[in-house]
Protein backbone atom coordinates (compact mmCIF):
# COMPACT_ATOMS: atom_id res chain seq x y z
CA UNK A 1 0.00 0.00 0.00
CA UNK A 2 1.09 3.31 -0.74
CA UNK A 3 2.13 6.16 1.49
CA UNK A 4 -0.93 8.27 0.92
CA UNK A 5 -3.23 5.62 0.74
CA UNK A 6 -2.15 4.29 4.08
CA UNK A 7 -2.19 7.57 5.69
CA UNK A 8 -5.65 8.00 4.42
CA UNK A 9 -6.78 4.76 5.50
CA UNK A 10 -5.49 5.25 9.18
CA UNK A 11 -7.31 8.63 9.47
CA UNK A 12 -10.67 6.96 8.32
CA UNK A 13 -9.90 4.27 10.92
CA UNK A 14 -9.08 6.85 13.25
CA UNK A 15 -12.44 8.68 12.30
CA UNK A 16 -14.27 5.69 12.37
CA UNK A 17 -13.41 4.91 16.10
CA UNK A 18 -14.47 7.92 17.49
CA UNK A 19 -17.81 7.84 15.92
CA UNK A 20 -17.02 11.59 15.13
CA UNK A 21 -20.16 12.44 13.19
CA UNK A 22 -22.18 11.19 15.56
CA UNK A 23 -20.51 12.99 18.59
CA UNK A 24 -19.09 16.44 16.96
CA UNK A 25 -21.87 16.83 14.38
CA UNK A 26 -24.86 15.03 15.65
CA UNK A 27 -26.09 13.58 12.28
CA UNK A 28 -25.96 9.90 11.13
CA UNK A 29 -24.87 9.07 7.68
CA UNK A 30 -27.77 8.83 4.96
CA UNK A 31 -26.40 5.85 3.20
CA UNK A 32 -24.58 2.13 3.87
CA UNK A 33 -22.41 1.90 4.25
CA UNK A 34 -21.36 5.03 5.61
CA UNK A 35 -19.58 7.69 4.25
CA UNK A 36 -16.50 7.43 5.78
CA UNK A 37 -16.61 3.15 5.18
CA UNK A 38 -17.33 4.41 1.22
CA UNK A 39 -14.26 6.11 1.55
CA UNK A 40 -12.44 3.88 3.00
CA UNK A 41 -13.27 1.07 0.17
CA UNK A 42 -12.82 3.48 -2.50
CA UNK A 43 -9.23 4.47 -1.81
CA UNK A 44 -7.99 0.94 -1.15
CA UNK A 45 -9.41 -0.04 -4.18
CA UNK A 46 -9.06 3.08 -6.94
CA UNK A 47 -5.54 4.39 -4.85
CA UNK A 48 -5.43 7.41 -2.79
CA UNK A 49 -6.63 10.22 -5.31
CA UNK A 50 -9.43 8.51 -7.17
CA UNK A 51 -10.65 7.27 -3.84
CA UNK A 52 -10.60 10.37 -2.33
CA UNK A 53 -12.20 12.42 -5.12
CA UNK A 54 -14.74 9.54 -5.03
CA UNK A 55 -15.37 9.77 -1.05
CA UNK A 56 -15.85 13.61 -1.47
CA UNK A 57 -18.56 13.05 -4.07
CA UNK A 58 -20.32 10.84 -1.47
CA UNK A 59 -20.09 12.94 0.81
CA UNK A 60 -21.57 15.94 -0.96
CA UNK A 61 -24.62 13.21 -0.95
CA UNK A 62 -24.73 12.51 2.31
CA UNK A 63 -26.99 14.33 5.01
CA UNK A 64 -30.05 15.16 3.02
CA UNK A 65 -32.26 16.58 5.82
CA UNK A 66 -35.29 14.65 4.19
CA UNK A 67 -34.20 11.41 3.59
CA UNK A 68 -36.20 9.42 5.65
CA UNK A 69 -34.67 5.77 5.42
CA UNK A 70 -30.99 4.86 4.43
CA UNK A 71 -30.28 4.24 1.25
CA UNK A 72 -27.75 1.33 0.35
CA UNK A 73 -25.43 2.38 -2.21
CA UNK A 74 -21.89 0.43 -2.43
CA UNK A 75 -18.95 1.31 -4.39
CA UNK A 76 -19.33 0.11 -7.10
CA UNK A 77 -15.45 -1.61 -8.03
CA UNK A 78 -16.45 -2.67 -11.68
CA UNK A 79 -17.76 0.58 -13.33
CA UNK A 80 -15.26 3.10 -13.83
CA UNK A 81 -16.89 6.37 -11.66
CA UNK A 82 -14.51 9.39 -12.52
């Protein structure tokens, strides 16, 4: 695993542990898995920048104030996304 990529990973663990949305922001994730798991998948399996870029567009997703259920929506490893 790359440098980056490892980094990133370990501050999604890190994240991940500490439940930080829940406790700093109050709000749960819309989808499943989370955001932050999304993430997580996507840069182990696209590499540290497509990952990312791929995290951040799930992200912009995430928290719509009337969603009333959770969606699922996994990353999808066999379509290319960017």
């Amino acid at each position: 695993m790359a440098v980056l990529q490892n980094f990133i990973v370990r501050m999604i663990d890190a994240h991940q542990t500490k439940r930080v949305g829940l406790g700093v922001y109050r709000v749960e994730c819309n989808f499943e898995p989370s955001c932050s798991e999304y993430t997580k998948q996507a840069v182990l399996h696209y590499g540290a920048i497509k990952g990312s870029m791929l995290g951040v567009k799930r992200i912009k997703r995430c928290n719509d104030r009337d969603q009333v259920g959770t969606r699922h929506d996994p990353l999808l490893k066999d379509c290319d996304h960017v």
